[in-house]
Protein backbone atom coordinates (compact mmCIF):
# COMPACT_ATOMS: atom_id res chain seq x y z
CA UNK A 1 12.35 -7.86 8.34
CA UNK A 2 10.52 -7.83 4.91
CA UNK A 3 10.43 -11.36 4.68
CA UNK A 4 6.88 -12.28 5.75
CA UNK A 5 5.49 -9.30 3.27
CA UNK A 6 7.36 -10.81 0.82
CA UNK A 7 6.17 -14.67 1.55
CA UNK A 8 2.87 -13.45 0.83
CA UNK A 9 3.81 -11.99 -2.54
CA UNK A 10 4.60 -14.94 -3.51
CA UNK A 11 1.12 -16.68 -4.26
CA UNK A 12 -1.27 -16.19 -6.52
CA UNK A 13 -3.55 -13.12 -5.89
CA UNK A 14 -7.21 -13.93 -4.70
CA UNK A 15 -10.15 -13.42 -7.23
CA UNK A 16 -12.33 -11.04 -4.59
CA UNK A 17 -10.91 -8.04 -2.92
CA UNK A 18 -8.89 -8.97 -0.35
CA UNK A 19 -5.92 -7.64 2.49
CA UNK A 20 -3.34 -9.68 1.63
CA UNK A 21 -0.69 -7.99 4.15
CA UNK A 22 -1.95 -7.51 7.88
CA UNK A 23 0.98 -5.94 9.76
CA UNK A 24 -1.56 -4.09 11.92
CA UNK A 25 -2.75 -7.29 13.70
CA UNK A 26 0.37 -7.76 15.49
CA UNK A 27 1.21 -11.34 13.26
CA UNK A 28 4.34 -10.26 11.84
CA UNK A 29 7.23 -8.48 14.32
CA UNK A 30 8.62 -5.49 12.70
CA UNK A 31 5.89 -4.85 10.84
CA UNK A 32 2.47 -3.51 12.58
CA UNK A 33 2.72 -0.47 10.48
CA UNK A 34 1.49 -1.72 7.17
CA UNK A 35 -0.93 -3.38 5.16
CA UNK A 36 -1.86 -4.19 1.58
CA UNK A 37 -5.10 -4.59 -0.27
CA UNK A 38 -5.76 -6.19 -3.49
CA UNK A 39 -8.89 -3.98 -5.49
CA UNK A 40 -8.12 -5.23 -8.65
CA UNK A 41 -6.24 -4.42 -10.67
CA UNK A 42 -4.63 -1.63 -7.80
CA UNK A 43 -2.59 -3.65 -5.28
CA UNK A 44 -2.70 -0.26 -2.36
CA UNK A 45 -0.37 -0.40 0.52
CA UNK A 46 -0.82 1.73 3.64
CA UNK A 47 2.33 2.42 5.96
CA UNK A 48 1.08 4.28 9.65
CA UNK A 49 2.99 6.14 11.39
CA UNK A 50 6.85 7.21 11.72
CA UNK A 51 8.54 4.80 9.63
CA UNK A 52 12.03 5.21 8.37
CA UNK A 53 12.47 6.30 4.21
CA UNK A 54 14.56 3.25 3.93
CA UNK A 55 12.43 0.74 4.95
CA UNK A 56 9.40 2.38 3.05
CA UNK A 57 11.51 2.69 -0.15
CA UNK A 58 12.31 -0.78 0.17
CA UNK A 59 8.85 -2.14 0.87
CA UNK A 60 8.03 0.42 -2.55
CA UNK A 61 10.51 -1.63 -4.68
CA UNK A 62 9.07 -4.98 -3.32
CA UNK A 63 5.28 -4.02 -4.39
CA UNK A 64 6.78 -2.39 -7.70
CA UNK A 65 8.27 -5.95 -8.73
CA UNK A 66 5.51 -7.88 -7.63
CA UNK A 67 3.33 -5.74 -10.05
CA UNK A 68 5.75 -5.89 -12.80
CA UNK A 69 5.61 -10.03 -12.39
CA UNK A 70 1.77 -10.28 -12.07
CA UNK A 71 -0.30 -9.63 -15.03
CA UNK A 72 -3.00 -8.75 -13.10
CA UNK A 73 -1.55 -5.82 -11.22
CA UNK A 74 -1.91 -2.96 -13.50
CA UNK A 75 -1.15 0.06 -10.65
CA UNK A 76 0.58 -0.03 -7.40
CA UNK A 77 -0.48 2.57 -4.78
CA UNK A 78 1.69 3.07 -1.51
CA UNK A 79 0.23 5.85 0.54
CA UNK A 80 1.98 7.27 4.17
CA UNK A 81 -0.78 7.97 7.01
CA UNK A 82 -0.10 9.63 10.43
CA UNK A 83 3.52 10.86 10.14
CA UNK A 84 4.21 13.35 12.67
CA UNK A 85 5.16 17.41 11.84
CA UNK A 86 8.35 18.54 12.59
């Protein structure tokens, strides 16, 4: 499922700011819940809704080694919006 997120973390970031993940524009099945910016030097991904721990862990370790392989990424933000309250 974390394949096309992790396609994209493949290439070279842009110079400008830039989204360089949009889930929420339907491309990518699986994964309309998240994106990812590039505001150097913060790479900031934003999951939406009810998503399982798993799957956000595992999208947390992806970003985390992307950082730790691109000198330009000095912080890695991965912030959870519209969760529901038990």
């Amino acid at each position: 499922m974390l394949s096309p997120l992790l396609d994209l973390l493949t290439g070279p970031l842009p110079e400008d700011v830039a989204r360089l993940f949009h889930g929420r524009g339907l491309c990518y099945e699986g994964l309309s819940f998240l994106n990812v910016d590039w505001f150097e030097p913060v790479v900031g991904a934003v999951v939406y809704g009810d998503v399982d721990d798993d799957l956000v862990a595992s999208i947390a370790a992806a970003l985390a080694a992307f950082g730790e392989h691109e000198s330009r990424v000095q912080c890695v933000s991965l912030q959870r919006r519209g969760r529901g309250t038990n």
